[in-house]
C-alpha atoms as a PDB file:
ATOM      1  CA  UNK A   1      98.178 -21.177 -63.387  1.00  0.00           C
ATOM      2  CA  UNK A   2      96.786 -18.523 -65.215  1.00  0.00           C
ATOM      3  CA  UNK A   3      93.315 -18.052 -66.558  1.00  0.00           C
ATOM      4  CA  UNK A   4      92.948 -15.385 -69.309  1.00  0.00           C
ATOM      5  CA  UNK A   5      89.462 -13.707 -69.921  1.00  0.00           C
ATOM      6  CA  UNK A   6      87.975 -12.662 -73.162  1.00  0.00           C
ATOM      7  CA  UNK A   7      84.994 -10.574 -72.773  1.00  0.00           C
ATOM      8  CA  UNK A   8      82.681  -9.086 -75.158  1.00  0.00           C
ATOM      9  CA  UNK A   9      83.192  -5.034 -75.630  1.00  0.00           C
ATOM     10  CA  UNK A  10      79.420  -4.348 -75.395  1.00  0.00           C
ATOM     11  CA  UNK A  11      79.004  -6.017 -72.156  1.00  0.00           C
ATOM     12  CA  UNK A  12      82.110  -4.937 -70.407  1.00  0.00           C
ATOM     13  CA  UNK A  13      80.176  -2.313 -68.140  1.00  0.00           C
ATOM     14  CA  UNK A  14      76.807  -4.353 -67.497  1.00  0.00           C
ATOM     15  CA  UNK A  15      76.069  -5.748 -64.281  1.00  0.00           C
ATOM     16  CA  UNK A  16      75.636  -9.353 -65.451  1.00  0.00           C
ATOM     17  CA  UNK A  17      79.052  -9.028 -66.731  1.00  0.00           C
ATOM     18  CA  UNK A  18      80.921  -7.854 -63.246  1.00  0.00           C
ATOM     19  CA  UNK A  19      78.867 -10.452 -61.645  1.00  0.00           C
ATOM     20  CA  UNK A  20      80.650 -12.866 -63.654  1.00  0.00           C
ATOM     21  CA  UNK A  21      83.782 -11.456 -63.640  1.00  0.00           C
ATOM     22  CA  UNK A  22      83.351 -11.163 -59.841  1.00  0.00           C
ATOM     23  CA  UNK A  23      82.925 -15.123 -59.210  1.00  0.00           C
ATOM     24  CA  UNK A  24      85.877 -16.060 -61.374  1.00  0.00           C
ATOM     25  CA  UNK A  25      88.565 -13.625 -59.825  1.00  0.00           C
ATOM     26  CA  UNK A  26      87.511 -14.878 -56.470  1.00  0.00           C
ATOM     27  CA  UNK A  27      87.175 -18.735 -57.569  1.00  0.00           C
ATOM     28  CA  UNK A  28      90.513 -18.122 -58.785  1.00  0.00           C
ATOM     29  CA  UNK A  29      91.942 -16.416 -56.357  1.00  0.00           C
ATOM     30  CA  UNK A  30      90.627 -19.347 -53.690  1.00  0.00           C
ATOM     31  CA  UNK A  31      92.747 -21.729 -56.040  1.00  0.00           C
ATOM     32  CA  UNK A  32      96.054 -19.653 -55.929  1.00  0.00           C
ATOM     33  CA  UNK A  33      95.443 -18.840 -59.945  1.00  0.00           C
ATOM     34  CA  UNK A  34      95.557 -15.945 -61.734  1.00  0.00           C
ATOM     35  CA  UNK A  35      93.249 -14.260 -64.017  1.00  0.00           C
ATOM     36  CA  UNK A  36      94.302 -11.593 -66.872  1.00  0.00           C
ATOM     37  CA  UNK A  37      91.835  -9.844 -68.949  1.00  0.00           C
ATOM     38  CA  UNK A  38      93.071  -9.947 -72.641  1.00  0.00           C
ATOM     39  CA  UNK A  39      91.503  -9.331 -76.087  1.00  0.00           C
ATOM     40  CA  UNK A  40      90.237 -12.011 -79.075  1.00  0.00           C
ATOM     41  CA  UNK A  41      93.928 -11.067 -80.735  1.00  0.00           C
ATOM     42  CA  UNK A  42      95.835 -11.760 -78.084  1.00  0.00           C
ATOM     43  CA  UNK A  43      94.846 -15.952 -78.676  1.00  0.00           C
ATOM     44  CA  UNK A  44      97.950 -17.598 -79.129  1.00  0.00           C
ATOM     45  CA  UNK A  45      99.389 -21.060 -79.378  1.00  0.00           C
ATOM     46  CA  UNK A  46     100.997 -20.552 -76.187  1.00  0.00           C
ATOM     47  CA  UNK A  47      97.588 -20.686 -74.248  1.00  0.00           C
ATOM     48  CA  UNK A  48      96.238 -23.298 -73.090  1.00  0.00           C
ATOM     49  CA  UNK A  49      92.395 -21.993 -71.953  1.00  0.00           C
ATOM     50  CA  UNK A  50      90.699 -19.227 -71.865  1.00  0.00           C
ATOM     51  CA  UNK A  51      87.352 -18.208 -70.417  1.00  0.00           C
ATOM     52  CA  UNK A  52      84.771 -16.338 -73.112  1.00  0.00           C
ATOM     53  CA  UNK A  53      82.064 -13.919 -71.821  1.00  0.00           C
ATOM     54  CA  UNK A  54      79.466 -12.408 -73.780  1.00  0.00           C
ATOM     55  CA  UNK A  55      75.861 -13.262 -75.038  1.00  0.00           C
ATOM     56  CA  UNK A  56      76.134 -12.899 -79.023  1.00  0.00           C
ATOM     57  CA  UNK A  57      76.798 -15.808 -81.231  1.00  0.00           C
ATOM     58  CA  UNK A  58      78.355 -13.473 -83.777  1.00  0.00           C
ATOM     59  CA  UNK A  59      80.781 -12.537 -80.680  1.00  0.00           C
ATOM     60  CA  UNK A  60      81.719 -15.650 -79.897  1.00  0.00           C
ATOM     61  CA  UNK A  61      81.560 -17.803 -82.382  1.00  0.00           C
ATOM     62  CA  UNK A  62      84.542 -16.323 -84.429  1.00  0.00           C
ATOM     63  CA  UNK A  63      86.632 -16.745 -81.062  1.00  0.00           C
ATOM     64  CA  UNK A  64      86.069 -20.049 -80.760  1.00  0.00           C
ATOM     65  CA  UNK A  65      86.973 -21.004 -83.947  1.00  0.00           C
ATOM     66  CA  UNK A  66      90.389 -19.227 -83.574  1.00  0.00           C
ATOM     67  CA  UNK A  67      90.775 -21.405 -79.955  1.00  0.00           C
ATOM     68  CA  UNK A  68      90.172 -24.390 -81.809  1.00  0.00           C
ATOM     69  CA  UNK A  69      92.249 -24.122 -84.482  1.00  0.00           C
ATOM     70  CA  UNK A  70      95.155 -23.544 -82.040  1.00  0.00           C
ATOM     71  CA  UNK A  71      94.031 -26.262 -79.780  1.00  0.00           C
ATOM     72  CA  UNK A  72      92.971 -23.972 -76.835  1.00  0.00           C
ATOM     73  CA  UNK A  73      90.745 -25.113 -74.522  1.00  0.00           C
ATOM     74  CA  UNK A  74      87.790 -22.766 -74.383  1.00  0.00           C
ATOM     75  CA  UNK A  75      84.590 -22.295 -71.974  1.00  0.00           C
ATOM     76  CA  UNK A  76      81.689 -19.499 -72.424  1.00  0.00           C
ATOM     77  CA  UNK A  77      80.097 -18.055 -70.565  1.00  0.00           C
ATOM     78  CA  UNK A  78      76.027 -16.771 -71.157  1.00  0.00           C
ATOM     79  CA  UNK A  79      76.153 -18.344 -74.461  1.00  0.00           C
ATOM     80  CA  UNK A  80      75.712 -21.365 -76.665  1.00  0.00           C
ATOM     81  CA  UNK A  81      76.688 -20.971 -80.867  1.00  0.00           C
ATOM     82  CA  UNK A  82      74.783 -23.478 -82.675  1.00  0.00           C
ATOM     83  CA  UNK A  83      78.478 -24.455 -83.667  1.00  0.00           C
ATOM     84  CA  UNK A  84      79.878 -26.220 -80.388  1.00  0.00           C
ATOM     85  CA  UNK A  85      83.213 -27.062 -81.057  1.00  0.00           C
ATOM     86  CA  UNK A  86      84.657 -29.949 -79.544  1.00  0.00           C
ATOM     87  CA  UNK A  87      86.731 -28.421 -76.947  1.00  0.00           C
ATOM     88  CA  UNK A  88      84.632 -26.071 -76.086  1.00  0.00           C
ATOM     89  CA  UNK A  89      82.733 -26.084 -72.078  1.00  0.00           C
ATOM     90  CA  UNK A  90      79.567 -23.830 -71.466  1.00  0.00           C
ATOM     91  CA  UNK A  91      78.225 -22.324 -68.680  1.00  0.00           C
ATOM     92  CA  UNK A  92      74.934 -21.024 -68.935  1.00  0.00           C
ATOM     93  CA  UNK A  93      72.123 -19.263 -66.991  1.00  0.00           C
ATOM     94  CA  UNK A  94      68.828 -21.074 -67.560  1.00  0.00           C
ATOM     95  CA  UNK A  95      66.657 -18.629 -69.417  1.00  0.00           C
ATOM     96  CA  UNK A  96      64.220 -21.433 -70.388  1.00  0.00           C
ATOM     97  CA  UNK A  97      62.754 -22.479 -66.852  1.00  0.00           C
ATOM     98  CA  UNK A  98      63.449 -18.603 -65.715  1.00  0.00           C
ATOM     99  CA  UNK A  99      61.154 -17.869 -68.419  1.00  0.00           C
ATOM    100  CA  UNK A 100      58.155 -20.193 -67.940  1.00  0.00           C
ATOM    101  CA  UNK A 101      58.331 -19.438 -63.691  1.00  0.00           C
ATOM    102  CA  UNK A 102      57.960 -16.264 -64.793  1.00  0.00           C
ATOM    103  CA  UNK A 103      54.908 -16.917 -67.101  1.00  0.00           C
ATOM    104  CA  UNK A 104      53.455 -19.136 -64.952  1.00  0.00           C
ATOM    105  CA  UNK A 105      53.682 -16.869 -62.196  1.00  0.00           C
ATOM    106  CA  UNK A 106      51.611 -13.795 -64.265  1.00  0.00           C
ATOM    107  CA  UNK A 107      48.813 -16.474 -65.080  1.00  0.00           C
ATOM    108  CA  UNK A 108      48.630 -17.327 -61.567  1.00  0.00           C
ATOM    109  CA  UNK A 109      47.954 -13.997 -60.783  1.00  0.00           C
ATOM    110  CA  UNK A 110      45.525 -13.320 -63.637  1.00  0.00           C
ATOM    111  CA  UNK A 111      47.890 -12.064 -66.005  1.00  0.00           C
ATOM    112  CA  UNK A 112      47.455 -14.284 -69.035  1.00  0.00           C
ATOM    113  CA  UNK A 113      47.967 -11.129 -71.984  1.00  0.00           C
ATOM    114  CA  UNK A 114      51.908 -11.004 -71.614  1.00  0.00           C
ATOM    115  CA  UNK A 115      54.389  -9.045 -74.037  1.00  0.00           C
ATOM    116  CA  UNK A 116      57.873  -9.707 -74.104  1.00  0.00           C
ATOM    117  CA  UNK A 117      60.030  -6.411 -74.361  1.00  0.00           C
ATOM    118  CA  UNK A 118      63.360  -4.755 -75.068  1.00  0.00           C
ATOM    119  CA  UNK A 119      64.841  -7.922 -76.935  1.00  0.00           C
ATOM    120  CA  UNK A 120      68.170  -7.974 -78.175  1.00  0.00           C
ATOM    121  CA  UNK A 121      67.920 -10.299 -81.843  1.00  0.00           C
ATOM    122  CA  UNK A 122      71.940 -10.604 -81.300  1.00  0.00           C
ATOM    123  CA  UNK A 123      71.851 -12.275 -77.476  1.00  0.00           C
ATOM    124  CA  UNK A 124      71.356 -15.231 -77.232  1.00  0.00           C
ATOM    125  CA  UNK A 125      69.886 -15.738 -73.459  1.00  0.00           C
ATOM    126  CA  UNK A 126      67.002 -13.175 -75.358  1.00  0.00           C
ATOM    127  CA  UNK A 127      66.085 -15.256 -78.222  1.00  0.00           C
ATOM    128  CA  UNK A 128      65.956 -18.345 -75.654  1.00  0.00           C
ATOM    129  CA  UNK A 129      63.030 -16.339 -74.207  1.00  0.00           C
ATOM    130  CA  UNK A 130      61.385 -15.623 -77.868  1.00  0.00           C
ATOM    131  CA  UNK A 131      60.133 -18.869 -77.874  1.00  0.00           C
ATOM    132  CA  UNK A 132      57.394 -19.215 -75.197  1.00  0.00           C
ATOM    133  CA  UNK A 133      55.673 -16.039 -77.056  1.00  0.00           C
ATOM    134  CA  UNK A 134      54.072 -15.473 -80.489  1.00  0.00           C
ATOM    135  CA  UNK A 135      56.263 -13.034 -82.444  1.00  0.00           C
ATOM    136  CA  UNK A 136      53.230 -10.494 -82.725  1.00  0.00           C
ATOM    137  CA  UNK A 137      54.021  -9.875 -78.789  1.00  0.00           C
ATOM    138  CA  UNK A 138      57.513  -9.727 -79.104  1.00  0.00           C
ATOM    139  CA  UNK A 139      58.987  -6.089 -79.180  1.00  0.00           C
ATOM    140  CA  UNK A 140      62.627  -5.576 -80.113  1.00  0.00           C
ATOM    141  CA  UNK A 141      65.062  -3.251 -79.335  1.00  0.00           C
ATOM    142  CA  UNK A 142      66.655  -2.361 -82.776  1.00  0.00           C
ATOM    143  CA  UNK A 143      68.330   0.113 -84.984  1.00  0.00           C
ATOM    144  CA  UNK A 144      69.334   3.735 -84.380  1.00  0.00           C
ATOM    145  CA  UNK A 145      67.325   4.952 -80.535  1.00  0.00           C
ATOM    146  CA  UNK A 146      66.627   1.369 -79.994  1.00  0.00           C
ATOM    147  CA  UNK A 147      65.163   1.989 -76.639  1.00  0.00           C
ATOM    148  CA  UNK A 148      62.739   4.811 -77.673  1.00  0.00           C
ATOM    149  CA  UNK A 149      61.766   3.048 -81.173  1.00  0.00           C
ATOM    150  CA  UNK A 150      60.849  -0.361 -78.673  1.00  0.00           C
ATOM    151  CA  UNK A 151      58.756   1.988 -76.673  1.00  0.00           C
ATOM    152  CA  UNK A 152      56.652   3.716 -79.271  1.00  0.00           C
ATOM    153  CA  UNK A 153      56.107  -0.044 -80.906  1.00  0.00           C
ATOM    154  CA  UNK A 154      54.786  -1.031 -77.751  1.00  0.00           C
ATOM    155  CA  UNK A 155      52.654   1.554 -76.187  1.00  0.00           C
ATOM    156  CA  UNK A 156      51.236   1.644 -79.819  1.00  0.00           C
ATOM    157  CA  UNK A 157      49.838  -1.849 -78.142  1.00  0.00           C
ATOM    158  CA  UNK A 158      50.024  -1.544 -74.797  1.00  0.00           C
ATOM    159  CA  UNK A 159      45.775  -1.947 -74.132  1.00  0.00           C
ATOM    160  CA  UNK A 160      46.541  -5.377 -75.244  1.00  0.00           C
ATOM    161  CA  UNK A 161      48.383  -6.515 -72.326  1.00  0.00           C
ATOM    162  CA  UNK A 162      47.974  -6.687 -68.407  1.00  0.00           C
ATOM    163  CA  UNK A 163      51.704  -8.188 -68.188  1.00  0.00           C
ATOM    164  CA  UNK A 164      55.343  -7.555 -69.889  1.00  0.00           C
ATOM    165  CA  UNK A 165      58.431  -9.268 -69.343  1.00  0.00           C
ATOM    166  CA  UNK A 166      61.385  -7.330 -70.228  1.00  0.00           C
ATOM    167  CA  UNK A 167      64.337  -8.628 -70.927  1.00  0.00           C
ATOM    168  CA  UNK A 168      66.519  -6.035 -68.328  1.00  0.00           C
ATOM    169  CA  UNK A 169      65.599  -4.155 -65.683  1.00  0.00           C
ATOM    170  CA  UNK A 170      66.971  -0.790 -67.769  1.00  0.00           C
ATOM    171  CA  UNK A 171      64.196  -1.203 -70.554  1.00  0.00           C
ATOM    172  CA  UNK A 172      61.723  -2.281 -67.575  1.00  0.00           C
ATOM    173  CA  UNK A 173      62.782   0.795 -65.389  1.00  0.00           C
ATOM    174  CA  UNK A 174      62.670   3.349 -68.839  1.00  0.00           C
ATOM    175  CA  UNK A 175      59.126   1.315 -69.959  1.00  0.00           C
ATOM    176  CA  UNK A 176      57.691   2.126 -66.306  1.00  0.00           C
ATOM    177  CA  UNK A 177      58.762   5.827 -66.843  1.00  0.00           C
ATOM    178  CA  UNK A 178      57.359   6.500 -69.855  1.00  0.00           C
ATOM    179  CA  UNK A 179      54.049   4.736 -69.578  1.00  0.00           C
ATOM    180  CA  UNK A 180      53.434   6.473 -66.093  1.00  0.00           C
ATOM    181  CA  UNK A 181      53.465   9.447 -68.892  1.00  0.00           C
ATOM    182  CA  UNK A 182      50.390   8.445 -70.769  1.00  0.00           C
ATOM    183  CA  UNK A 183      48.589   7.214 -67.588  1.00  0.00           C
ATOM    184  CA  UNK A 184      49.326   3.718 -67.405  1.00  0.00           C
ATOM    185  CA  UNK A 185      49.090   2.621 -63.533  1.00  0.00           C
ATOM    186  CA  UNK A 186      51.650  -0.210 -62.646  1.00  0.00           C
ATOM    187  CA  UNK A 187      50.775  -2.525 -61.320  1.00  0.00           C
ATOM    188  CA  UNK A 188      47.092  -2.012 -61.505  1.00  0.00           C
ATOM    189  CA  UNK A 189      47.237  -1.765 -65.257  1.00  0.00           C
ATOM    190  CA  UNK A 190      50.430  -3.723 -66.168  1.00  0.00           C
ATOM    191  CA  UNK A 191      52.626  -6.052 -63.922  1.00  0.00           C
ATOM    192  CA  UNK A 192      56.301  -5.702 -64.955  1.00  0.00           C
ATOM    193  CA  UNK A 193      58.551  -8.645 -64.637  1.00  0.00           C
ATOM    194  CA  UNK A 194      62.156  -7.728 -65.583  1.00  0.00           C
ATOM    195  CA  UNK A 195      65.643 -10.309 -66.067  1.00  0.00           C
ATOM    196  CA  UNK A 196      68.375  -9.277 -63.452  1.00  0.00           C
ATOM    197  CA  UNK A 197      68.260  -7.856 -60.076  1.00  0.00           C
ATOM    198  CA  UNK A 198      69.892  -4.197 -58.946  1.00  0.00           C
ATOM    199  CA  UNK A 199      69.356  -1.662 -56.312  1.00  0.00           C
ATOM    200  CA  UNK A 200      68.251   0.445 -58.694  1.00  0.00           C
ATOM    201  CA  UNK A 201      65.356  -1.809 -59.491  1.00  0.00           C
ATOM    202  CA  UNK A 202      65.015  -2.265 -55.878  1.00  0.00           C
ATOM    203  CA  UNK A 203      64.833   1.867 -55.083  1.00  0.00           C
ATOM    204  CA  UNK A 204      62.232   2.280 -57.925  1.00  0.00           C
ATOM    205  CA  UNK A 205      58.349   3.213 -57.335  1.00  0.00           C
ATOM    206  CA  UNK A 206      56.815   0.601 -57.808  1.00  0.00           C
ATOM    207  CA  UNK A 207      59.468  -2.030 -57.274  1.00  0.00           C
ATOM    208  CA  UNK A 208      60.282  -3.827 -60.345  1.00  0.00           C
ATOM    209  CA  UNK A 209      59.479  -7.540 -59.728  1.00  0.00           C
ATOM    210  CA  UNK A 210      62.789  -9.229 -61.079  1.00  0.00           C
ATOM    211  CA  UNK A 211      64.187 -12.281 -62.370  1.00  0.00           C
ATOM    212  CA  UNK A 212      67.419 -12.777 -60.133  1.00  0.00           C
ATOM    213  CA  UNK A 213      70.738 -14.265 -62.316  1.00  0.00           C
ATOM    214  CA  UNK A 214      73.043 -15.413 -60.185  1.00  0.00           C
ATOM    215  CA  UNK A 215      76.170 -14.541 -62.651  1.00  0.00           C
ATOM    216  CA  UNK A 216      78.146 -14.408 -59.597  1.00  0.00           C
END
């Protein structure tokens, strides 16, 4: 049998996305199947399923509708259009309880002003976490330098907060950076929580408290 993978260009290279990757080729592989990595145009009626990853709608949503109309069987991964077709399976981290342990956790510890940073409007495990905050603490990475223009938005505000959640551990590790800059003392001034574990998060001073996703 073989098992042909779709994945979203912008997330080829991401950890999250090699994770995944990772536990399919060797699920696969356990099953005697084999896996080929293929593009949107290469759906044809000859298929009969295909495996979707990538966390925008827009993405995804177009592909699905091509599947459907030639009667492939589809399942996504790390996202959910608002339209499901009908033969369509999902498999999804859940952002929603992720998110509240992770608020929950910052209150128990004191930690009740909290910020949500680096947010992607086109992924959809990011807007999942959009709505346990208030959009006034809810700082988005957009446009042209969308990591430096998230930054300046936010230290602009940063004396309101004693906690951010961020929604990588890139934008946590480049946050920590530059507010060490202006004097801002993690954790003593701001506890970081960041989605996805990596060594890199794990090497950094101060270690980046993390949210682990077991793509995998």
């Amino acid at each position: 049998m073989l098992i042909d993978i779709i994945i979203e260009p912008e997330y080829t290279d991401t950890v999250w996305c090699r994770e995944t990757v990772c536990g399919i080729e060797k699920k696969a592989a356990s099953l005697r199947y084999k896996t080929r990595i293929c593009t949107s145009n290469a759906l044809n009626a000859d298929m009969k399923n295909v495996i979707i990853i990538g966390t925008s709608p827009m993405y995804v949503a177009p592909i699905l509708s091509k599947a459907a109309l030639l009667e492939i069987h589809a399942i996504v991964i790390s996202c959910q259009p608002i339209e499901m077709e009908s033969k369509t399976n999902y498999v999804l981290i859940d952002h929603n309880s992720a998110t509240k342990e992770s608020i929950e956790y910052l209150q128990a510890c004191g930690r009740k002003n909290i910020a949500l940073y680096g947010i992607n409007r086109n992924s959809y495990a990011d807007m999942i976490k959009t709505k346990y905050f208030d959009e006034a603490d809810i700082y988005y990475n957009c446009g042209k330098n969308a990591i430096q223009n998230c930054y300046e938005h936010f230290a602009n505000k940063v004396k309101l907060y004693n906690a951010v959640v961020c929604s990588n551990y890139i934008t946590a590790i480049y946050l920590m950076c530059r507010l060490k800059d202006i004097g801002i003392c993690i954790p003593d001034d701001l506890y970081v929580i960041a989605y996805g574990d990596s060594i890199i998060g794990n090497m950094f001073t101060p270690s980046l408290a993390t949210v682990t996703l077991n793509h995998e």
